[in-house]
Protein backbone atom coordinates (compact mmCIF):
# COMPACT_ATOMS: atom_id res chain seq x y z
CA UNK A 1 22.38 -106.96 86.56
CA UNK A 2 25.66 -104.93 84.87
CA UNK A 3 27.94 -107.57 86.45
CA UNK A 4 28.29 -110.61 84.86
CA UNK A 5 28.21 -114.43 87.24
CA UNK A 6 29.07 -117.77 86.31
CA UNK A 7 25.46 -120.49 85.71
CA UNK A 8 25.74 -124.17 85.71
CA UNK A 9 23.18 -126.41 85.11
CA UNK A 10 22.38 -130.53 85.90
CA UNK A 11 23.53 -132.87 83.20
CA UNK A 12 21.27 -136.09 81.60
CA UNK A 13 22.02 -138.46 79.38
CA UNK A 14 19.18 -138.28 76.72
CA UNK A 15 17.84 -141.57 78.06
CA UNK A 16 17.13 -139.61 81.62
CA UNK A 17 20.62 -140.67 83.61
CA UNK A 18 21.79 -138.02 85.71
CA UNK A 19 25.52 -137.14 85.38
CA UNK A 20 27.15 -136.43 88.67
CA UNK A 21 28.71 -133.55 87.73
CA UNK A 22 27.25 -130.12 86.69
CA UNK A 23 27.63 -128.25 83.36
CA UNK A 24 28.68 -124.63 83.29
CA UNK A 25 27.06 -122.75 80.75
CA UNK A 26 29.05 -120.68 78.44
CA UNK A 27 29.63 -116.85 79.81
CA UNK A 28 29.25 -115.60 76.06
CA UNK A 29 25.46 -116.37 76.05
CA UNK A 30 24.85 -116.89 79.57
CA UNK A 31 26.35 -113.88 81.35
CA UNK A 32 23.21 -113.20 84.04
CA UNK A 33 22.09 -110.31 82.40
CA UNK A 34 18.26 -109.84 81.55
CA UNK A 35 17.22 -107.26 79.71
CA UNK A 36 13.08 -106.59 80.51
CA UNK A 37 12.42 -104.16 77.65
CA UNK A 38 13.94 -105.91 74.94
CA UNK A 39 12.44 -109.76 75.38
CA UNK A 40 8.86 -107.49 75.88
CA UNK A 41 9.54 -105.90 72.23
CA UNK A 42 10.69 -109.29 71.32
CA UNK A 43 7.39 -111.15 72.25
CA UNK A 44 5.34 -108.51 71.10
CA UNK A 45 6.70 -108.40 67.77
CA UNK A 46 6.31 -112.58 67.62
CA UNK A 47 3.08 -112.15 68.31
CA UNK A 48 2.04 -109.78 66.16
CA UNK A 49 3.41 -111.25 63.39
CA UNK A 50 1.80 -114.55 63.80
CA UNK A 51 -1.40 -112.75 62.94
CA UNK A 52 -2.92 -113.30 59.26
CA UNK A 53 -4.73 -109.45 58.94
CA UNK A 54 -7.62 -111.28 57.04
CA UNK A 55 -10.28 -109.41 58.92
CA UNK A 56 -12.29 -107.33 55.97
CA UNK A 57 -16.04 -105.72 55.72
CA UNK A 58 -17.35 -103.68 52.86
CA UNK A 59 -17.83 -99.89 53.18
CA UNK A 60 -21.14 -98.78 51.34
CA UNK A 61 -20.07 -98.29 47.71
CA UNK A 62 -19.17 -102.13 47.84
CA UNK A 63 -22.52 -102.84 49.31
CA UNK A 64 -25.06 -104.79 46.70
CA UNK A 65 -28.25 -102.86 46.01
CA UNK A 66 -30.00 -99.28 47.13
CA UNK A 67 -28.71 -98.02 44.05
CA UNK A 68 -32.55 -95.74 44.15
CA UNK A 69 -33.91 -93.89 46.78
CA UNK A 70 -36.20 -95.99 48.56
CA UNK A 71 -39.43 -93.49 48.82
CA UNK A 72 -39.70 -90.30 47.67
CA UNK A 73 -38.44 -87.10 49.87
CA UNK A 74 -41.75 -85.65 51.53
CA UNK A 75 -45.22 -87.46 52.28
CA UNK A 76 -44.58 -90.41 54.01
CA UNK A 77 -44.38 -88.98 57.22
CA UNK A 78 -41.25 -91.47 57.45
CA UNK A 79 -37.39 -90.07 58.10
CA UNK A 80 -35.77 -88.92 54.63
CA UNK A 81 -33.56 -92.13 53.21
CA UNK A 82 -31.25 -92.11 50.60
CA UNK A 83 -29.27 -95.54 49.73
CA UNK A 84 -30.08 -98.88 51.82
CA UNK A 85 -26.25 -99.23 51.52
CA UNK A 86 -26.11 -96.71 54.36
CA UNK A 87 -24.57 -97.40 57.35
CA UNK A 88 -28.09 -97.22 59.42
CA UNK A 89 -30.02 -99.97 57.00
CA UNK A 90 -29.38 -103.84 57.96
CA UNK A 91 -26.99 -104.93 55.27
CA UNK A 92 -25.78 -101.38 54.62
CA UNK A 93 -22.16 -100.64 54.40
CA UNK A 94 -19.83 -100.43 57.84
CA UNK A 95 -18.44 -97.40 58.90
CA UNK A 96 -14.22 -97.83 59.40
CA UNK A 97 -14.54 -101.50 59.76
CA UNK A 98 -11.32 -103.60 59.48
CA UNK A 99 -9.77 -104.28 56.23
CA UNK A 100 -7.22 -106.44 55.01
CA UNK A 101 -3.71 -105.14 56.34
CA UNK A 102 -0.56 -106.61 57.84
CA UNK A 103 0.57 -106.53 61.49
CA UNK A 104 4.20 -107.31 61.09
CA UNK A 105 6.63 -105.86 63.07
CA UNK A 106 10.45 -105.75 62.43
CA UNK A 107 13.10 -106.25 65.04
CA UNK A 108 16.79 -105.59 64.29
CA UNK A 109 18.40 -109.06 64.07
CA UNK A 110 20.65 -107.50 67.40
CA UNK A 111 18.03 -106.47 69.34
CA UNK A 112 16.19 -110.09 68.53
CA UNK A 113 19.92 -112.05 69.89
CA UNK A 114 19.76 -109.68 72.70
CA UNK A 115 15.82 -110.71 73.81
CA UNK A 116 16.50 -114.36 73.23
CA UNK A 117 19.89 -114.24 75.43
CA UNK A 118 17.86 -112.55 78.28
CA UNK A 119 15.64 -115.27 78.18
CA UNK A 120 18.10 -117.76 78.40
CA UNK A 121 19.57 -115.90 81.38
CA UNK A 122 16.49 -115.98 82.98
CA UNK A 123 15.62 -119.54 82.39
CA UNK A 124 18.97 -120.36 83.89
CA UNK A 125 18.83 -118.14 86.89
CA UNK A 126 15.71 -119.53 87.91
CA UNK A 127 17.29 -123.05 87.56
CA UNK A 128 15.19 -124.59 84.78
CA UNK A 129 17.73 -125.31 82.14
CA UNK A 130 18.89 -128.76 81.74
CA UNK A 131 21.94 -130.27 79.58
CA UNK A 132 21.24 -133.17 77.71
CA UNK A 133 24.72 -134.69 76.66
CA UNK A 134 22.98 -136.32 72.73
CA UNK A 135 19.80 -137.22 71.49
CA UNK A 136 21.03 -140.18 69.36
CA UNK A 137 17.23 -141.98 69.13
CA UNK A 138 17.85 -144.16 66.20
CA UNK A 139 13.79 -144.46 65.49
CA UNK A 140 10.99 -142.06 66.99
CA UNK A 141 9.91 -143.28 70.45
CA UNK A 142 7.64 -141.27 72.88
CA UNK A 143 7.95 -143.21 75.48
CA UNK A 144 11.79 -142.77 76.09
CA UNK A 145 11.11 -138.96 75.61
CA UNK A 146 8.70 -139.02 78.84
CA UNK A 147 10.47 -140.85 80.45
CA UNK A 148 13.69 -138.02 79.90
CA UNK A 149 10.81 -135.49 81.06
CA UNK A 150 9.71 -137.61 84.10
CA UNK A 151 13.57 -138.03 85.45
CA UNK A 152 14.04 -134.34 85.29
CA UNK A 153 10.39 -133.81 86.74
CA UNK A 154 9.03 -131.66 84.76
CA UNK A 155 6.08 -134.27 83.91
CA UNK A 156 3.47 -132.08 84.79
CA UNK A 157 5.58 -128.55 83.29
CA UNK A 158 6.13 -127.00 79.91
CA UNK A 159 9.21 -128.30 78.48
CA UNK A 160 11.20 -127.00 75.50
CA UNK A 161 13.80 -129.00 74.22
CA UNK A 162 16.47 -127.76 71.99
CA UNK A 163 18.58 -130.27 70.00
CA UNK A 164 22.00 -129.49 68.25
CA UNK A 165 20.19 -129.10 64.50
CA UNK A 166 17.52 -130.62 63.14
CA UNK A 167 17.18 -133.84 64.47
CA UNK A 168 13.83 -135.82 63.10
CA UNK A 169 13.05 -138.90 65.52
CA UNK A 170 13.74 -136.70 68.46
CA UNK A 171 10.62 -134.44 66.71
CA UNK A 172 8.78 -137.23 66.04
CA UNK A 173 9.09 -138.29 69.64
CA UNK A 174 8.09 -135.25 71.00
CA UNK A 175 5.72 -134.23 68.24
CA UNK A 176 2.33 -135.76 70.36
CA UNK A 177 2.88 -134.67 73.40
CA UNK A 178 0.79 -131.12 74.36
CA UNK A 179 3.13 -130.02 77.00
CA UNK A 180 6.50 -130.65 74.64
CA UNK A 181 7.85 -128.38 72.07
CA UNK A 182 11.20 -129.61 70.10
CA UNK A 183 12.60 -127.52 67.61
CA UNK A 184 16.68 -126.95 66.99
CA UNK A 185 18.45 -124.09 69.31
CA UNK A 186 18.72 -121.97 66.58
CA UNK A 187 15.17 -121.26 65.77
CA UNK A 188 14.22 -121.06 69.36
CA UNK A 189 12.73 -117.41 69.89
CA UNK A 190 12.48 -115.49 72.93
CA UNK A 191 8.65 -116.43 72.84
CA UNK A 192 9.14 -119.90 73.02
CA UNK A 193 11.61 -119.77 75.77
CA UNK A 194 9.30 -117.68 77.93
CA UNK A 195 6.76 -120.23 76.87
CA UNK A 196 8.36 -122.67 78.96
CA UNK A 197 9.04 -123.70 82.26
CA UNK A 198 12.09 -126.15 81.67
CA UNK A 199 14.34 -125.93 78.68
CA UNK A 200 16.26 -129.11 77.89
CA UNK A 201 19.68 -128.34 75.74
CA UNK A 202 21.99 -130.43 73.75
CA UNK A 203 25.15 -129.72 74.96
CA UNK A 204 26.21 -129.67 71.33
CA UNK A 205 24.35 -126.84 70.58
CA UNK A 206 25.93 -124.95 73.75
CA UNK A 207 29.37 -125.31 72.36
CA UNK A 208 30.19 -127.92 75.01
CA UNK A 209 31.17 -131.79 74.81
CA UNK A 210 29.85 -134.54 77.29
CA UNK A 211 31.93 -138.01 77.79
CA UNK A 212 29.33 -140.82 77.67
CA UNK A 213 28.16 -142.66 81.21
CA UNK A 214 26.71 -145.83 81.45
CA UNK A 215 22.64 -145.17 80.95
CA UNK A 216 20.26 -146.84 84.22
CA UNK A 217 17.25 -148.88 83.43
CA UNK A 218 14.37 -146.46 83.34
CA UNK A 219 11.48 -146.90 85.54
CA UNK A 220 8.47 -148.12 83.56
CA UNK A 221 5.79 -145.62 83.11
CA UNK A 222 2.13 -147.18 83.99
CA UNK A 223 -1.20 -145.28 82.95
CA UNK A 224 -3.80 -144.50 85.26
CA UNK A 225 -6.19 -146.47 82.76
CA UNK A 226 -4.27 -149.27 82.31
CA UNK A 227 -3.64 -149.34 86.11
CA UNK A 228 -7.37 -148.91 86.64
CA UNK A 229 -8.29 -152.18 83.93
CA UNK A 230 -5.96 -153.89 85.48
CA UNK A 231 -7.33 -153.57 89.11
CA UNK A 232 -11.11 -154.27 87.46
CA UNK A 233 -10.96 -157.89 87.37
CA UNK A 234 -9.21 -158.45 91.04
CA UNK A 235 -12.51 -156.16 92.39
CA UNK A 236 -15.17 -157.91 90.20
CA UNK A 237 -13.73 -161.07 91.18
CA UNK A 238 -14.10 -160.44 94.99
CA UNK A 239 -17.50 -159.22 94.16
CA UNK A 240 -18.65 -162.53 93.16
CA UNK A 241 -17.09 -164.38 95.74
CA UNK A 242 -18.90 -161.69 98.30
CA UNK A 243 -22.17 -162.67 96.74
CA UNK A 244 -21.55 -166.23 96.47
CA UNK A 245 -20.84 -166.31 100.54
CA UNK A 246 -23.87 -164.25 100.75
CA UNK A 247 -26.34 -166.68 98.67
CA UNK A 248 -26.75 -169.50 101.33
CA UNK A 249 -27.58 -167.49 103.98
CA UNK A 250 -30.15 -165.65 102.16
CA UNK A 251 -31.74 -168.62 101.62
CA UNK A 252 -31.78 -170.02 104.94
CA UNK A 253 -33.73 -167.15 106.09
CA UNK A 254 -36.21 -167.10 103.58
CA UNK A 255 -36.46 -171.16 104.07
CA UNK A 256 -37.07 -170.03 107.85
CA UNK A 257 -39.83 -167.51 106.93
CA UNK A 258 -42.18 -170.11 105.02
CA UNK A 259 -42.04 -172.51 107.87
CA UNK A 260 -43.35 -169.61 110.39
CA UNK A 261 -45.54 -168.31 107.84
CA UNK A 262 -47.60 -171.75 107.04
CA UNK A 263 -48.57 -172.77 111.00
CA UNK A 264 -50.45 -169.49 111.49
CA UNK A 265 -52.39 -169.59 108.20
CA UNK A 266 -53.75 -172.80 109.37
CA UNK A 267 -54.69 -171.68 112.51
CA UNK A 268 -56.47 -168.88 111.10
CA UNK A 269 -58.59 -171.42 109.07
């Protein structure tokens, strides 16, 4: 897209209220253009540098032993050897194996603000960036961080959130669950955006200031285990009182069988 368009996105509160009204994105960074090449070269390079390069085998002159020739040249009747450090002998040397190197690759700091702003473009056009108006947890609590994900339902999606700096309990918060990545919005990469299918952003970060609303009661979240422990004792307890109606009328019957039973023995007799 060469022309540029105007994104908004849906405003929370950080403990999952949503604001009525709708936060439009800054035009410097969000302009609607998306640039394919770049955030491709972008990833590509992030991935390649996250690569250690520690891969290493030993060519034959670093081999141990087969310093002599194993048998002599002629009257064996066996092929002509040289070394056992040759490539053909188990534990010989290897012939262009890998070696230590490094697999960086440098991006111009331009081209790297270009990828990550295409990303955000994209992110936004598809509708999956979210304003948060502060993250102002006093103490780390993971709870009131799902709960954040589960109001904007992305419970079941890959969620980035970017906070205005480095902000520890919201980290902390985050830090043990699998489908959550926090990390400020100035180390966010165009890999990690891509990563994800929802990016939540302090609006600090953005440029932008949110007046606070009064925050709702969020809905408690209940595990399927707990739910299921919880439910064990109701069904065990009908189980016993299934048997206990059961119990007379099992014995009734088998009451009835001895008394038919014991006339025809005698008769038999």
């Amino acid at each position: 897209m060469s022309e540029t368009e105007n994104l908004n996105a849906p405003a929370y509160t950080a403990q999952g209220t949503a604001r009525r009204e709708r936060v439009t994105l800054p035009a410097s960074t969000f302009d609607g253009v998306i640039n394919m090449p770049v955030m491709h070269k972008a990833v590509l390079a992030f991935m390649a540098n996250q690569r250690q390069g520690n891969a290493s085998t030993k060519i034959r002159k670093f081999v141990t032993g087969g310093n002599q020739k194993p048998w002599k040249q002629k009257g064996t009747g066996r092929a002509r050897q040289g070394s056992t450090r040759a490539p053909q002998w188990v534990g010989g040397g290897t012939v262009f194996g890998p070696t230590p190197r490094a697999y960086d690759q440098y991006v111009p700091r331009q081209v790297r603000a270009l990828a990550k702003k295409s990303a955000l473009n994209a992110r936004a056009r598809e509708g999956a960036i979210v304003v948060i108006d502060a993250f102002d947890y006093a103490a780390p609590k993971t709870q009131a961080l799902v709960a954040l994900v589960a109001r904007v339902e992305a419970s079941d999606k890959k969620v980035l959130i970017l906070t205005d700096g480095v902000k520890q309990n919201v980290f902390l918060s985050g830090r043990n669950l699998p489908k959550v990545h926090v990390m400020p919005y100035t180390d966010a990469s165009t890999y990690h955006i891509l990563w994800s299918d929802v990016v939540l952003v302090e609006a600090g970060a953005l440029g932008t200031a949110l007046e606070p609303v009064a925050e709702e009661a969020p809905a408690p979240v209940v595990k399927e285990a707990r739910a299921k422990k919880a439910a064990a004792p109701k069904t065990a307890a009908k189980k016993t009182v299934a048997k206990a109606a059961k119990a007379p009328a099992k014995a009734a019957a088998k009451t009835a069988a001895k008394k038919t039973a014991t006339p025809s023995k005698k008769k038999e007799k």
